[in-house]
C-alpha atoms as a PDB file:
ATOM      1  CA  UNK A   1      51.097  -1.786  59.025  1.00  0.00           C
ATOM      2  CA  UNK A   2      47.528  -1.533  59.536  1.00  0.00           C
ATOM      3  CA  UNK A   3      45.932  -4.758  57.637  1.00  0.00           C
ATOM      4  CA  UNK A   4      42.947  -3.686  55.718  1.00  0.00           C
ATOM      5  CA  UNK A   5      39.790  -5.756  56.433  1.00  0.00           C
ATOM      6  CA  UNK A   6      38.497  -7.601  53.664  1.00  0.00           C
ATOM      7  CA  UNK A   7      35.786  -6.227  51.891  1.00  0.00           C
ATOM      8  CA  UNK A   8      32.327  -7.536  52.140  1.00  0.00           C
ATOM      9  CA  UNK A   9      31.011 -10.272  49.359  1.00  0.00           C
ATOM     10  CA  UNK A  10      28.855  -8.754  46.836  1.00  0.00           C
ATOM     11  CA  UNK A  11      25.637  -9.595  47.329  1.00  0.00           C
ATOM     12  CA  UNK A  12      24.716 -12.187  44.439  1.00  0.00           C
ATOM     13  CA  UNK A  13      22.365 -11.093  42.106  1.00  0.00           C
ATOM     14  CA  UNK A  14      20.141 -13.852  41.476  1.00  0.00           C
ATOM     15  CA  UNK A  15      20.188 -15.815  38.577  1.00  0.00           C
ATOM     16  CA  UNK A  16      17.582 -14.928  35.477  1.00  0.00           C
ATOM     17  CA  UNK A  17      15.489 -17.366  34.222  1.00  0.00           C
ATOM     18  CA  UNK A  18      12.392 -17.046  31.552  1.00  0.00           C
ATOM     19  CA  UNK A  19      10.474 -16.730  34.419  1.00  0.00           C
ATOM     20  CA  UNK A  20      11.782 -13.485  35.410  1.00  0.00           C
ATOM     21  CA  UNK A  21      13.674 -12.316  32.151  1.00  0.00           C
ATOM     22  CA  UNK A  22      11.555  -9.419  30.641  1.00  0.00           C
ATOM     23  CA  UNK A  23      11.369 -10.628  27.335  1.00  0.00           C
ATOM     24  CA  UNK A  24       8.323 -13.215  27.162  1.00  0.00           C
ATOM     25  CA  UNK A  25       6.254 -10.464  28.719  1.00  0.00           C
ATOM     26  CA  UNK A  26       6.632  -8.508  25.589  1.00  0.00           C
ATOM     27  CA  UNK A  27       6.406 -11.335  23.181  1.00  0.00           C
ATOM     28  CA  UNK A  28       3.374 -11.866  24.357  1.00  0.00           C
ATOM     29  CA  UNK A  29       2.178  -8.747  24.004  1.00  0.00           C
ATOM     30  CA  UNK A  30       3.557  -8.124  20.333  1.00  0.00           C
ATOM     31  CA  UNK A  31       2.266 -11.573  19.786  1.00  0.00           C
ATOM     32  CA  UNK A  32      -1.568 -10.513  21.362  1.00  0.00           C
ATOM     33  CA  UNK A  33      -1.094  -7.528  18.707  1.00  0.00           C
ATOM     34  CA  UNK A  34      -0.221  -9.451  15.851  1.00  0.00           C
ATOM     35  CA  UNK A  35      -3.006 -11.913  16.303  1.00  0.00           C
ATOM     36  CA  UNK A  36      -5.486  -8.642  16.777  1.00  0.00           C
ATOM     37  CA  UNK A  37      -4.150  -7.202  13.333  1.00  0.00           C
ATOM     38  CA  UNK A  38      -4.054 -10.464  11.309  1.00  0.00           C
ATOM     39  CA  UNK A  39      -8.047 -10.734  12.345  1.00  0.00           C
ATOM     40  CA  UNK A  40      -8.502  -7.470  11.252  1.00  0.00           C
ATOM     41  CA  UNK A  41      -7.411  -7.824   8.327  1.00  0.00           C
ATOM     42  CA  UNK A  42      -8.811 -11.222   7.602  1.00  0.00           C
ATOM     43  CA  UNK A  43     -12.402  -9.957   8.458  1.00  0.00           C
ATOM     44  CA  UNK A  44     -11.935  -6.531   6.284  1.00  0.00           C
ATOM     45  CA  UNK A  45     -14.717  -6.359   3.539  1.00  0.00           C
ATOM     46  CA  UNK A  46     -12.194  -6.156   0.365  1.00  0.00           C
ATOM     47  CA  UNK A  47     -12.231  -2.748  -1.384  1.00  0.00           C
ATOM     48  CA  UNK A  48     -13.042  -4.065  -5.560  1.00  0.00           C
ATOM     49  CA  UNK A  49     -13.290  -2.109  -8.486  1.00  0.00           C
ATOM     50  CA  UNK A  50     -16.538  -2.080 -10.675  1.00  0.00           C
ATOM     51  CA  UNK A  51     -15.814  -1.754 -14.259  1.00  0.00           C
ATOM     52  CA  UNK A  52     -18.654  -0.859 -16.292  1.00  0.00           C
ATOM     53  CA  UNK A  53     -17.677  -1.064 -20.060  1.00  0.00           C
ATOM     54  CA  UNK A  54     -20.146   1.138 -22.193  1.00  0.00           C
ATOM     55  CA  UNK A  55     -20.919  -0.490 -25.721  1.00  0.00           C
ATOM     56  CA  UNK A  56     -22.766   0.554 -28.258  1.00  0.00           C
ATOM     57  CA  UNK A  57     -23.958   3.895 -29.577  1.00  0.00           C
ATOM     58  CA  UNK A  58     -26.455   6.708 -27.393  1.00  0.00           C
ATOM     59  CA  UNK A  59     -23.860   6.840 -24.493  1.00  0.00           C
ATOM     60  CA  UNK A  60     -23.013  10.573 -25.444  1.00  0.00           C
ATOM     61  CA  UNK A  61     -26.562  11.973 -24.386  1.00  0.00           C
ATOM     62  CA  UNK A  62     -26.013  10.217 -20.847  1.00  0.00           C
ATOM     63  CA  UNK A  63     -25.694  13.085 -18.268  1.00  0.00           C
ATOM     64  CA  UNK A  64     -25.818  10.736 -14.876  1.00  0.00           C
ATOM     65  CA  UNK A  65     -25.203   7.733 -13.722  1.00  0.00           C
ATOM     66  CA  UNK A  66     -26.780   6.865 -10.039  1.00  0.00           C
ATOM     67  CA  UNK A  67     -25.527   3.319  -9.243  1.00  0.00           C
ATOM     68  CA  UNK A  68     -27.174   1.032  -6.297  1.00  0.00           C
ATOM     69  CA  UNK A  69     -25.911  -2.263  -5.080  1.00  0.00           C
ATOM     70  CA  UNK A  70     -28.245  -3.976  -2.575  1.00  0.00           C
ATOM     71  CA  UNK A  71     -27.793  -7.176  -0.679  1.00  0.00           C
ATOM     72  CA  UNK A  72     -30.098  -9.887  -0.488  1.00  0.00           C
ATOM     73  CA  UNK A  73     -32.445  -8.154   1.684  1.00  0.00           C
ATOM     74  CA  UNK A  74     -32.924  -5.512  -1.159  1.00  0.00           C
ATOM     75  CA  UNK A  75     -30.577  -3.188   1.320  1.00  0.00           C
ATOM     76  CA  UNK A  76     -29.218  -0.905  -0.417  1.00  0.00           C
ATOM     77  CA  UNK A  77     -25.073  -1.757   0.279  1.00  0.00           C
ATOM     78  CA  UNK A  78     -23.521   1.004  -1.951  1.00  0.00           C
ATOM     79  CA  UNK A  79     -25.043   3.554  -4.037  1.00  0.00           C
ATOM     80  CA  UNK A  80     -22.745   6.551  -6.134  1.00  0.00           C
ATOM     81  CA  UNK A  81     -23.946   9.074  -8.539  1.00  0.00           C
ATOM     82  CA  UNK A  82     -21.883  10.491 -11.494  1.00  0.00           C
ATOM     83  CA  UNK A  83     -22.488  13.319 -13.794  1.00  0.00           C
ATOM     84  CA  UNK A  84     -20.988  13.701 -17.304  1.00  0.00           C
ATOM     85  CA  UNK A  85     -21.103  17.475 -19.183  1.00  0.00           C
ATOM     86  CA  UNK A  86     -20.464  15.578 -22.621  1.00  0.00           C
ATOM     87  CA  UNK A  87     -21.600  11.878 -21.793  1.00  0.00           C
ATOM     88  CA  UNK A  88     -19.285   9.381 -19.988  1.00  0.00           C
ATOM     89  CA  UNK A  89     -15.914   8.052 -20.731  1.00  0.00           C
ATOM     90  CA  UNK A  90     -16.070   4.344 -22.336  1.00  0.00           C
ATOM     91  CA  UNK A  91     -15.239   2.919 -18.736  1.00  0.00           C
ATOM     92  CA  UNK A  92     -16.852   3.608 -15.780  1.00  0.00           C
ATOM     93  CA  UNK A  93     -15.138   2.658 -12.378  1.00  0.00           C
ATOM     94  CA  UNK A  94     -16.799   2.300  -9.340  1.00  0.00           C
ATOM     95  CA  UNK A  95     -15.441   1.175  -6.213  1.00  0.00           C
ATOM     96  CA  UNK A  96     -17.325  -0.492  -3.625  1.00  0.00           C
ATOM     97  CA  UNK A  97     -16.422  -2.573  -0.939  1.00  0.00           C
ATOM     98  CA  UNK A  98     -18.367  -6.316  -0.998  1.00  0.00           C
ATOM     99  CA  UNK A  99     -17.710  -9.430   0.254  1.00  0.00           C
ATOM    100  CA  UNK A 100     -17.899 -12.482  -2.055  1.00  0.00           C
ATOM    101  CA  UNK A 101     -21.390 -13.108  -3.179  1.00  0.00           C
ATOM    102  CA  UNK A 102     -24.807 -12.523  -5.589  1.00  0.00           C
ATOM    103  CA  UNK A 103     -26.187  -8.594  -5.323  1.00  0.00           C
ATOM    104  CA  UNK A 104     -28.812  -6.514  -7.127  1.00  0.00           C
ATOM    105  CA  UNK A 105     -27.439  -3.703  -9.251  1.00  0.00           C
ATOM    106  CA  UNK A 106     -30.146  -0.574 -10.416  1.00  0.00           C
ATOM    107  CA  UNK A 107     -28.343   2.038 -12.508  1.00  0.00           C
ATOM    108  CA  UNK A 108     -30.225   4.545 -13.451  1.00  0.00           C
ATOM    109  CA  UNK A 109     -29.467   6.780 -16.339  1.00  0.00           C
ATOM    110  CA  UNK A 110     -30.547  10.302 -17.084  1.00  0.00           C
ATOM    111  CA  UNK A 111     -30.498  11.437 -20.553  1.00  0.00           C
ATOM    112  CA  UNK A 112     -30.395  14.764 -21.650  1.00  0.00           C
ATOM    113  CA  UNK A 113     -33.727  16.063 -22.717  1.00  0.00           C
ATOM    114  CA  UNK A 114     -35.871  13.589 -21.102  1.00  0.00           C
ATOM    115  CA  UNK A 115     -36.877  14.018 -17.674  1.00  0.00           C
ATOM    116  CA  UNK A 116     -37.740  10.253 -16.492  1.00  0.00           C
ATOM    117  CA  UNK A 117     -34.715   8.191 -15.440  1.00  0.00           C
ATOM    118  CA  UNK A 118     -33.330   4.944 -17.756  1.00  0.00           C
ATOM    119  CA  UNK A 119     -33.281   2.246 -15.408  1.00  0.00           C
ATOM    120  CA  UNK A 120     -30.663  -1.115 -15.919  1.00  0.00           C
ATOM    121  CA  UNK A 121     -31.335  -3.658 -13.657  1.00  0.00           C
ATOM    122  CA  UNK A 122     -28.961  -6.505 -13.369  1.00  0.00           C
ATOM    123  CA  UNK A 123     -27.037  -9.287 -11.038  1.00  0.00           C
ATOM    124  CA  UNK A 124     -23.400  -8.922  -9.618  1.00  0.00           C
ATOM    125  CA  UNK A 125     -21.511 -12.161  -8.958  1.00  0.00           C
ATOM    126  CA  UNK A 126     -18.547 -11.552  -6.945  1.00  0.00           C
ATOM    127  CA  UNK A 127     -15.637 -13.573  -6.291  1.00  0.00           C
ATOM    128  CA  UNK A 128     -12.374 -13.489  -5.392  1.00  0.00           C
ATOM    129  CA  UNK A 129     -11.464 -10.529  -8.009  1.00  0.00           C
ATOM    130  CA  UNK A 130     -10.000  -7.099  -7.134  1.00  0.00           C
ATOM    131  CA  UNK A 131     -11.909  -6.482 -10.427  1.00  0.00           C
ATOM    132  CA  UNK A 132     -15.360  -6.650 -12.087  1.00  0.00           C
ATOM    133  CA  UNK A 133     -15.840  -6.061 -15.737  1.00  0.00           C
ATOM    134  CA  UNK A 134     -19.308  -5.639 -16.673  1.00  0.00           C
ATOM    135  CA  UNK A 135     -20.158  -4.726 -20.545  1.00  0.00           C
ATOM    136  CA  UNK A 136     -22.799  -2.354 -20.478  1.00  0.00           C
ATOM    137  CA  UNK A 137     -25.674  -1.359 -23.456  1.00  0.00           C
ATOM    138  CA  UNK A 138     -28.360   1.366 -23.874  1.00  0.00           C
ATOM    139  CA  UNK A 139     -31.415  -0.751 -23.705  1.00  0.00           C
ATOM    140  CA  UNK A 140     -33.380  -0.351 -27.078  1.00  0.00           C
ATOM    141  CA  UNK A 141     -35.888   2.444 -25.594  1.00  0.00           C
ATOM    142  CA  UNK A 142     -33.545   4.791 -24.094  1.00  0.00           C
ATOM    143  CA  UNK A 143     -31.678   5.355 -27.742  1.00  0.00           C
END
């Protein structure tokens, strides 16, 4: 009987440690992307809704409404026009995307049969609301 030689020793694999384990390479990395989206969206301008409540009588001979928002350097930051075939609904939504602070608001107001824009001028406080409710009037001349 032919005696078998013994077979060779395996070679040893060697032992893993964190060092060489391959999962706190990609922690990191899904932890580099997490960081990169949470300052993202920490630093994203806030989309808000401005509500402009119309009061009072004379809205029905409104046609269009051209709204600009301007910063403090009188830039103009949003501006949105909207025309009306029988005057506008008793809300009118804008959205605009603003960071917390004072702006300018111009609306100006065409009304059917006159040719020269109605001009509101007024000041936009915004906070930490999604929305902004302003009540809204005809001033006295454009009625």
């Amino acid at each position: 009987m032919a005696e078998e030689a013994p077979a060779p020793p395996a070679p040893e694999t060697p032992r893993r440690t964190w060092r060489t384990h391959p999962l706190p390479k990609r922690l990191a990395l899904i932890a580099i992307v997490a960081l990169g989206l949470w300052l993202w969206r920490v630093t994203d301008v806030p989309e808000r809704q401005l509500i402009y409540r119309l009061e009072g009588d004379g809205w029905g001979d409104v046609r269009a409404m051209d709204l600009q928002v301007l910063d403090s350097e009188e830039h103009i930051v949003k501006r949105e026009e909207r025309f009306f075939a029988d005057g506008p609904p008793l809300e009118v939504t804008f959205k605009v995307d603003l960071p917390e602070g004072t702006f300018r608001t111009l609306l100006f107001l065409q009304v059917e049969g006159r040719e020269k824009r109605d001009v509101i001028r007024g000041r936009l406080m915004v906070g930490e609301a999604k929305a902004i409710v302003v009540p809204l009037r005809l001033p006295a001349a454009s009625r």
